[in-house]
N, C-alpha and C. Protein backbone atom coordinates (compact mmCIF):
# COMPACT_ATOMS: atom_id res chain seq x y z
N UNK A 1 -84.99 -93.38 -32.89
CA UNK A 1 -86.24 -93.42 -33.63
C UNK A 1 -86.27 -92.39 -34.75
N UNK A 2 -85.74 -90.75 -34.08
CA UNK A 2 -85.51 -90.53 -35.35
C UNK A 2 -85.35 -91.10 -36.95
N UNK A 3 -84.10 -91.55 -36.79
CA UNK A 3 -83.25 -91.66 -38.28
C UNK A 3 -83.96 -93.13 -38.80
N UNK A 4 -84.49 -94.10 -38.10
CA UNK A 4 -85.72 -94.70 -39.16
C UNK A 4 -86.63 -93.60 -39.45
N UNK A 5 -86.96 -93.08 -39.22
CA UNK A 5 -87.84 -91.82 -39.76
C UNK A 5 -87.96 -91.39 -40.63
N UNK A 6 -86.53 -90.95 -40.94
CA UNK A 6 -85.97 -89.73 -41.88
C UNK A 6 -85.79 -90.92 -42.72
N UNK A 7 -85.09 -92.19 -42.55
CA UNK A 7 -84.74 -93.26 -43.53
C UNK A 7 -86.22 -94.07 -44.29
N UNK A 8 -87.35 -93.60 -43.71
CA UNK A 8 -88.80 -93.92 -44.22
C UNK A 8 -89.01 -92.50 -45.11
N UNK A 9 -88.74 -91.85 -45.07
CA UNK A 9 -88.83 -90.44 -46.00
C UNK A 9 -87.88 -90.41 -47.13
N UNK A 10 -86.31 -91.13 -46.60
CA UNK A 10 -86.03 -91.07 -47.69
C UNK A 10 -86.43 -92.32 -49.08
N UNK A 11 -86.69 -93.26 -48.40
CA UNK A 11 -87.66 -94.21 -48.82
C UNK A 11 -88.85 -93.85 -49.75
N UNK A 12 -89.54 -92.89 -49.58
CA UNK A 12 -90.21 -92.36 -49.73
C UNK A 12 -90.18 -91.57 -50.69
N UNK A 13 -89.33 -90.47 -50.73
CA UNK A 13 -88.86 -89.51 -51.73
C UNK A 13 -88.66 -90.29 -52.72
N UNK A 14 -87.06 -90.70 -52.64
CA UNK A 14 -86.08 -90.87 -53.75
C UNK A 14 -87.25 -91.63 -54.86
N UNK A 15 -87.81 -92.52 -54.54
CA UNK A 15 -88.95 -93.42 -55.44
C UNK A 15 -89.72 -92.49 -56.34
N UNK A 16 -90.43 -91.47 -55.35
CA UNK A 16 -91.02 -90.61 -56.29
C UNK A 16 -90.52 -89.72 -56.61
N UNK A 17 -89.38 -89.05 -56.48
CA UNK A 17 -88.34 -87.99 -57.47
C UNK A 17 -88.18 -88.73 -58.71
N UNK A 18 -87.33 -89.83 -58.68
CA UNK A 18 -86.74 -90.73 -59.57
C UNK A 18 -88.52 -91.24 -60.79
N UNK A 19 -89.15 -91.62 -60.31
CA UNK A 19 -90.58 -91.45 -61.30
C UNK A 19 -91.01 -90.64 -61.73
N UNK A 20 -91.29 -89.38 -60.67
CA UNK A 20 -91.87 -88.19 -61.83
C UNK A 20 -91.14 -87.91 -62.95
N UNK A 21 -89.84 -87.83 -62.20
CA UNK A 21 -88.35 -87.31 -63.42
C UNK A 21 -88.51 -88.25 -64.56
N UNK A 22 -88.70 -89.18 -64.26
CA UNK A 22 -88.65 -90.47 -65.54
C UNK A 22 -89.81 -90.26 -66.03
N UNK A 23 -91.01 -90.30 -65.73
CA UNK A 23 -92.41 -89.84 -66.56
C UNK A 23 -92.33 -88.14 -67.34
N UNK A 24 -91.85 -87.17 -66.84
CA UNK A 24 -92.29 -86.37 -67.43
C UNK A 24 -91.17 -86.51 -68.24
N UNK A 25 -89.68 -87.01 -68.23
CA UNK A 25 -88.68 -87.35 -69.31
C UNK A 25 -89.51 -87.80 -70.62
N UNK A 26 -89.80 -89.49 -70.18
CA UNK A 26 -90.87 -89.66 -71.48
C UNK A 26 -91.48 -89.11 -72.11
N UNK A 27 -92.32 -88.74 -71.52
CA UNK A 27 -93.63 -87.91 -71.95
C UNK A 27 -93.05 -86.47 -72.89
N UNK A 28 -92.01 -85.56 -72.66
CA UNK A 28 -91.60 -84.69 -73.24
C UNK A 28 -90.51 -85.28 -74.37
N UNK A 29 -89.71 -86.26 -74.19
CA UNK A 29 -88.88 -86.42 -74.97
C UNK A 29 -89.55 -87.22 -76.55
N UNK A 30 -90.49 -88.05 -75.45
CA UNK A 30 -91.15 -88.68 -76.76
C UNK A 30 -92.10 -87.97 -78.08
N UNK A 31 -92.38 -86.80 -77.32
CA UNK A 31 -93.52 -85.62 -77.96
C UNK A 31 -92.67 -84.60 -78.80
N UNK A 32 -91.26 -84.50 -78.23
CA UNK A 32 -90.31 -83.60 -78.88
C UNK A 32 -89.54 -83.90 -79.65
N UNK A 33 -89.61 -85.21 -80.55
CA UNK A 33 -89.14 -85.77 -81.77
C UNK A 33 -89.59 -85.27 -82.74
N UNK A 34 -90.58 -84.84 -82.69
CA UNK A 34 -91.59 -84.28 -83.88
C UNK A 34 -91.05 -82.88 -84.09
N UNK A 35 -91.31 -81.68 -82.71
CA UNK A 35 -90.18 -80.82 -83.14
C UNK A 35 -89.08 -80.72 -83.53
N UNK A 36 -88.37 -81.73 -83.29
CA UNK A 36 -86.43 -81.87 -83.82
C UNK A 36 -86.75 -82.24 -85.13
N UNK A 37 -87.30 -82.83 -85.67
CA UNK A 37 -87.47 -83.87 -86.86
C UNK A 37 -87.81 -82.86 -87.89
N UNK A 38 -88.59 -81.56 -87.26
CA UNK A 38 -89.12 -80.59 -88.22
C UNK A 38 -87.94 -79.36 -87.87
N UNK A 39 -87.20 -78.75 -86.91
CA UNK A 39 -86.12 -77.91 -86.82
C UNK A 39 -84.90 -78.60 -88.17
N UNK A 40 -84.49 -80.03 -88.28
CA UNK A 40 -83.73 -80.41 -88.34
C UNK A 40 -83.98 -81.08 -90.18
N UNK A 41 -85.27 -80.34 -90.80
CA UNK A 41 -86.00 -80.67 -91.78
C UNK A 41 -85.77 -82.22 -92.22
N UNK A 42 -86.43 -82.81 -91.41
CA UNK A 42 -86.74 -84.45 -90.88
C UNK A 42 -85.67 -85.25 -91.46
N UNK A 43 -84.21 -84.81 -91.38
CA UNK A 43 -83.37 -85.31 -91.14
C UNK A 43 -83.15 -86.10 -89.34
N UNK A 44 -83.80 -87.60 -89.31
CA UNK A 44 -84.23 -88.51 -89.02
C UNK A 44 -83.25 -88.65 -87.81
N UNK A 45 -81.91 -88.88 -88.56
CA UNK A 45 -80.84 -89.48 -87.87
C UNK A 45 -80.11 -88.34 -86.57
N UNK A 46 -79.86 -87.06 -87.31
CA UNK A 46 -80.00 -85.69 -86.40
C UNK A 46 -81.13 -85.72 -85.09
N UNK A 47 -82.04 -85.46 -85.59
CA UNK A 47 -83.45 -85.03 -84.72
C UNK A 47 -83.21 -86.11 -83.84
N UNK A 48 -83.19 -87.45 -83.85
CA UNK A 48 -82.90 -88.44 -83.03
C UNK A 48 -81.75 -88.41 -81.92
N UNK A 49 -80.72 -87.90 -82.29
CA UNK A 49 -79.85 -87.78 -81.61
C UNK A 49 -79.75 -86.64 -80.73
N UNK A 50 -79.94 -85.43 -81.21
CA UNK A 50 -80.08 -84.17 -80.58
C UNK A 50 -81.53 -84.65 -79.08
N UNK A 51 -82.33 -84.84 -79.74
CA UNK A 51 -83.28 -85.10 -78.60
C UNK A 51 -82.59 -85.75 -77.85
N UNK A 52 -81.71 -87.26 -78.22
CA UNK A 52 -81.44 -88.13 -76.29
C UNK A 52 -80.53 -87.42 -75.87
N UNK A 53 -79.77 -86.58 -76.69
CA UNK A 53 -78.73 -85.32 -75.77
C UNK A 53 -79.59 -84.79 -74.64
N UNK A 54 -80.68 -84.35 -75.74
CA UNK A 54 -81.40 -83.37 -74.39
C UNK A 54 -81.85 -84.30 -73.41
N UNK A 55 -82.34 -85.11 -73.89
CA UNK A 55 -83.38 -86.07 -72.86
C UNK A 55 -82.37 -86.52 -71.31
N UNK A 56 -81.10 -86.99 -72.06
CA UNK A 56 -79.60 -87.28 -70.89
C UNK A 56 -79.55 -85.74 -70.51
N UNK A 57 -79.36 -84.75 -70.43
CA UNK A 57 -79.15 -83.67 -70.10
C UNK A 57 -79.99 -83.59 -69.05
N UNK A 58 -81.69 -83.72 -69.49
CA UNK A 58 -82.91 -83.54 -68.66
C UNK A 58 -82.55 -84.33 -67.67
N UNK A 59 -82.39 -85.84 -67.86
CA UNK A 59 -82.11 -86.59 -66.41
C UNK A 59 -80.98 -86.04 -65.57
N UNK A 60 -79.78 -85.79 -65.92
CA UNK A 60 -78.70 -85.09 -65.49
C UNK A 60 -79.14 -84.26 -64.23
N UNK A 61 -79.82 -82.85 -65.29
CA UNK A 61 -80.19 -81.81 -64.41
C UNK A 61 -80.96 -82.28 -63.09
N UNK A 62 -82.23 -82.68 -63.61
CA UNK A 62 -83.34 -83.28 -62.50
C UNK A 62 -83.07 -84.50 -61.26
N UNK A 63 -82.04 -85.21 -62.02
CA UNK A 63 -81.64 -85.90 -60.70
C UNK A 63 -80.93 -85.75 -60.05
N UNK A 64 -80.05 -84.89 -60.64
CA UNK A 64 -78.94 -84.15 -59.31
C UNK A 64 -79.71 -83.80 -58.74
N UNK A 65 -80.64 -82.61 -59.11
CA UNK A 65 -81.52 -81.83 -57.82
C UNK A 65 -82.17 -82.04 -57.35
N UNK A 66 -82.88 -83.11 -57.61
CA UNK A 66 -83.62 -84.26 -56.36
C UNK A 66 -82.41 -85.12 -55.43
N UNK A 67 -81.43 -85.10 -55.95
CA UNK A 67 -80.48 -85.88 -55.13
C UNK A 67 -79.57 -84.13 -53.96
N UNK A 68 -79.76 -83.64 -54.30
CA UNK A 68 -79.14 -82.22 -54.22
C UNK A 68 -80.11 -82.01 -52.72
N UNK A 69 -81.29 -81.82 -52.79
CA UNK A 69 -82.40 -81.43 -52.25
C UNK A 69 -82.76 -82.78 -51.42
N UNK A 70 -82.22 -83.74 -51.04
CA UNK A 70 -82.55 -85.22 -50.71
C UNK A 70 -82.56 -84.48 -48.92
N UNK A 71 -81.73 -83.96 -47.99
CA UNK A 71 -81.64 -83.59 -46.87
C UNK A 71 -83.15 -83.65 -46.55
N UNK A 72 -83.36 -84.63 -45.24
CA UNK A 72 -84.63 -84.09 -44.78
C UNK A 72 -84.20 -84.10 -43.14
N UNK A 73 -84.53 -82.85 -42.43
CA UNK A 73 -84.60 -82.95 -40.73
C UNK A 73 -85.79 -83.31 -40.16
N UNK A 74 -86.03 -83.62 -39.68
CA UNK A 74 -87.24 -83.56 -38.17
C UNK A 74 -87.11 -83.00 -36.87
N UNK A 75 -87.37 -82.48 -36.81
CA UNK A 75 -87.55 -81.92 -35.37
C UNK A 75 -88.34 -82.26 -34.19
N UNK A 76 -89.67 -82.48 -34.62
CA UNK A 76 -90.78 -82.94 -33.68
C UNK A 76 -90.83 -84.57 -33.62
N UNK A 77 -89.85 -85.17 -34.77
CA UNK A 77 -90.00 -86.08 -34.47
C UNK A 77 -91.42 -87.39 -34.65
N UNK A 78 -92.19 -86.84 -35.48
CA UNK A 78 -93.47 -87.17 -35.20
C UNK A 78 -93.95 -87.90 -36.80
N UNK A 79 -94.86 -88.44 -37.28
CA UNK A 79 -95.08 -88.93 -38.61
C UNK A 79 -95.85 -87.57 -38.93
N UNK A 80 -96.58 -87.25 -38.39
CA UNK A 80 -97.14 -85.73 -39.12
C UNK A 80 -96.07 -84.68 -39.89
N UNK A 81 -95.11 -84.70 -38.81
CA UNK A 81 -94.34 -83.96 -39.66
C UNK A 81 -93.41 -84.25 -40.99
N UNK A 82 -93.17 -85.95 -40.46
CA UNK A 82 -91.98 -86.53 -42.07
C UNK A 82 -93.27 -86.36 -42.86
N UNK A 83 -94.69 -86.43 -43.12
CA UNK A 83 -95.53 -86.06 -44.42
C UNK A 83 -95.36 -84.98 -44.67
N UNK A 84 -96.10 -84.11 -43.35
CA UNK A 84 -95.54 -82.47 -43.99
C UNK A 84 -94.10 -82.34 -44.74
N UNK A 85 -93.38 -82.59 -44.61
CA UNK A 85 -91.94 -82.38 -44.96
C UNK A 85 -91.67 -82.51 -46.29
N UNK A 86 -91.95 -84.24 -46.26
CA UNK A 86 -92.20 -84.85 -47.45
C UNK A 86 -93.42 -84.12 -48.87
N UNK A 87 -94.07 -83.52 -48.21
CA UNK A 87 -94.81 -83.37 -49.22
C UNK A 87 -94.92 -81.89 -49.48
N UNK A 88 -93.72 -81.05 -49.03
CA UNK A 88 -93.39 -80.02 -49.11
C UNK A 88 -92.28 -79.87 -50.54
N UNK A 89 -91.30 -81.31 -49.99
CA UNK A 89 -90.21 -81.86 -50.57
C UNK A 89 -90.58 -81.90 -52.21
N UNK A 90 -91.15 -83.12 -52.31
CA UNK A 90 -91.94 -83.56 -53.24
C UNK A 90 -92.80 -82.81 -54.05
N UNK A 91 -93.60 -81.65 -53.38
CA UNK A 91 -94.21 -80.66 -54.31
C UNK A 91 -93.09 -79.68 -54.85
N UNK A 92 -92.09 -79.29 -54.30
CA UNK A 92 -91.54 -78.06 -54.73
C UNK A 92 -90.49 -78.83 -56.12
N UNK A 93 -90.43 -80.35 -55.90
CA UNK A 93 -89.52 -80.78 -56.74
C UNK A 93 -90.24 -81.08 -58.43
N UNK A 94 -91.89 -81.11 -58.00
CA UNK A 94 -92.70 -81.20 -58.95
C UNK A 94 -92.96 -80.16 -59.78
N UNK A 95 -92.87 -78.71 -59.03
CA UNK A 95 -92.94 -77.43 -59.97
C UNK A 95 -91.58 -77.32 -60.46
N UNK A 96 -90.55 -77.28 -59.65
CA UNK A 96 -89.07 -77.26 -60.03
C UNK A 96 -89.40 -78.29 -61.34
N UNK A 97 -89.76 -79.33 -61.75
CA UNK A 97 -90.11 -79.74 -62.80
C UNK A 97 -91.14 -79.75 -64.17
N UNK A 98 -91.68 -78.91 -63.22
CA UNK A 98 -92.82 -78.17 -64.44
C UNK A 98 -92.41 -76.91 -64.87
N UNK A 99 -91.27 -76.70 -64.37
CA UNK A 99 -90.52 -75.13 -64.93
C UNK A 99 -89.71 -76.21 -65.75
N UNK A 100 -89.03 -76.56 -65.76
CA UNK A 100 -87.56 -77.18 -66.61
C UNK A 100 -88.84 -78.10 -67.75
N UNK A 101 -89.85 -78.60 -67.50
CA UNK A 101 -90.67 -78.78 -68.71
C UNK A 101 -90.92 -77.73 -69.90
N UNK A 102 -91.37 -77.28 -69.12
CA UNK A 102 -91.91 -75.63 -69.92
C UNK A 102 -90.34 -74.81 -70.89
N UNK A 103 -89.52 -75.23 -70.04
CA UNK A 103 -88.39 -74.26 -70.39
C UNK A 103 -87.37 -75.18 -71.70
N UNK A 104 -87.88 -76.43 -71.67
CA UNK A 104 -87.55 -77.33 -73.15
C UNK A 104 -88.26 -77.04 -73.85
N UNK A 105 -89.63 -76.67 -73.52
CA UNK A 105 -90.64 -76.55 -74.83
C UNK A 105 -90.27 -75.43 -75.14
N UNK A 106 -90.07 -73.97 -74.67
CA UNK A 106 -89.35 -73.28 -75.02
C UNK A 106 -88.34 -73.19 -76.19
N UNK A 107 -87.43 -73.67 -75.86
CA UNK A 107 -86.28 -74.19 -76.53
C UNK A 107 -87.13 -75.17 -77.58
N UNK A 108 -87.82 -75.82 -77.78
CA UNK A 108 -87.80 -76.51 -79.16
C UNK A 108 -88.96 -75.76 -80.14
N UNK A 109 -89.89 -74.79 -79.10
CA UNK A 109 -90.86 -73.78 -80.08
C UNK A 109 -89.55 -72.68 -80.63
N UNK A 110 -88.64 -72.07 -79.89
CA UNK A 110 -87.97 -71.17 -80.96
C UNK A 110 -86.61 -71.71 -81.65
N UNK A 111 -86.30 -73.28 -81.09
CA UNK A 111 -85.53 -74.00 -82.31
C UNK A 111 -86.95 -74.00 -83.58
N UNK A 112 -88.15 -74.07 -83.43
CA UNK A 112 -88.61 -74.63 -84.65
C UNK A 112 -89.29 -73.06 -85.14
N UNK A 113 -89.06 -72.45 -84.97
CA UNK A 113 -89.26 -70.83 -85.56
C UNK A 113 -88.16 -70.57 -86.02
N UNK A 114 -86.66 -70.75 -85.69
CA UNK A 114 -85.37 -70.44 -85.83
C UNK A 114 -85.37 -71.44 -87.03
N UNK A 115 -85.75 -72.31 -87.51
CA UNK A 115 -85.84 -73.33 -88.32
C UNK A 115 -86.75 -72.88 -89.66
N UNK A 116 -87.78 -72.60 -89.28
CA UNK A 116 -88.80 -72.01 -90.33
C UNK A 116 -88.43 -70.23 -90.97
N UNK A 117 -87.47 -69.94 -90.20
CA UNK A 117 -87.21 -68.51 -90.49
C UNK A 117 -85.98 -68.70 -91.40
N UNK A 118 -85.19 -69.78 -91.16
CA UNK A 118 -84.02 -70.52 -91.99
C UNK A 118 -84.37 -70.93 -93.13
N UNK A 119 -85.32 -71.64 -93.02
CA UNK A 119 -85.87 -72.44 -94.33
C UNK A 119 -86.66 -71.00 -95.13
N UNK A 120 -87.16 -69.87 -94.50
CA UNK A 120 -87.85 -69.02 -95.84
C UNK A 120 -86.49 -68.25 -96.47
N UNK A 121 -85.78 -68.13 -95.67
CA UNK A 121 -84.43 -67.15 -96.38
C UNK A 121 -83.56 -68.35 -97.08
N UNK A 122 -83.81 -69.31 -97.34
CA UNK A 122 -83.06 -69.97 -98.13
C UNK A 122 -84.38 -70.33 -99.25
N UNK A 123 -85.60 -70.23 -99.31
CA UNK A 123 -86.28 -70.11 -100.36
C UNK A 123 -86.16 -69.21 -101.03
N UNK A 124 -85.96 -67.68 -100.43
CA UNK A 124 -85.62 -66.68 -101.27
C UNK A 124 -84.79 -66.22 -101.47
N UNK A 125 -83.54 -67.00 -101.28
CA UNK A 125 -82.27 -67.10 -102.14
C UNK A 125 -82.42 -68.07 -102.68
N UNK A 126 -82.86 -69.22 -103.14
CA UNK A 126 -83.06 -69.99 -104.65
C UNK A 126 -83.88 -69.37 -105.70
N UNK A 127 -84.66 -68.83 -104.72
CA UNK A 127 -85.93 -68.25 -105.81
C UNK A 127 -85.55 -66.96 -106.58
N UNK A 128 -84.81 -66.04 -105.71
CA UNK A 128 -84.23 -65.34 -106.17
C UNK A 128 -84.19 -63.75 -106.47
């Protein structure tokens, strides 16, 4: 009885690892075109590409470690506990993803400062 158990958890998980990861992918990759587009002074074809690097990178990282982190035990044996478990699982994989959110935006606020600090020192070497 166990291991239907654990095989209802993993049921369970993998569905919603594999969605959040894919929603907050969207949601950041699609919003972070605008920063590349302006780091990359809306050279179109760049900014486009650099982002699905990152975006494949993002899935990379995040689904290994939902696949990494997939182990679930039971002990008691009981449905109280595959929720507890599960939703121990599942939350820690959700902040583990709201850090690696935060930590792209990162990365594309001081690509686009690193960008604007580029673009004034090359105004004042034309200008002169």
């Amino acid at each position: 009885m166990e291991t239907s158990k654990i095989l209802i958890g993993y049921a369970i998980y993998l569905p919603i690892a594999i969605g959040l990861t894919i929603y907050v992918s969207k949601t950041l990759f699609k919003n972070s075109l605008i920063y590349m587009k302006d780091i990359f002074n809306g050279r179109d074809e760049i900014a486009k590409a650099t982002n699905k690097l990152f975006e494949t990178g993002f899935y990379l990282l995040n689904l290994g470690f939902a696949l990494m982190i997939l182990e679930l035990y039971l002990y008691q044996n009981s449905y109280q506990e595959l929720i507890e478990r599960l939703s121990y699982k599942i939350g820690g994989f959700a902040i583990y993803l709201g850090i690696m959110l935060f930590v792209n935006l990162y990365f594309f606020f001081r690509g686009k400062r690193k960008a604007k600090e580029n673009h004034k020192e090359a105004r004042i070497v034309i200008n002169g």
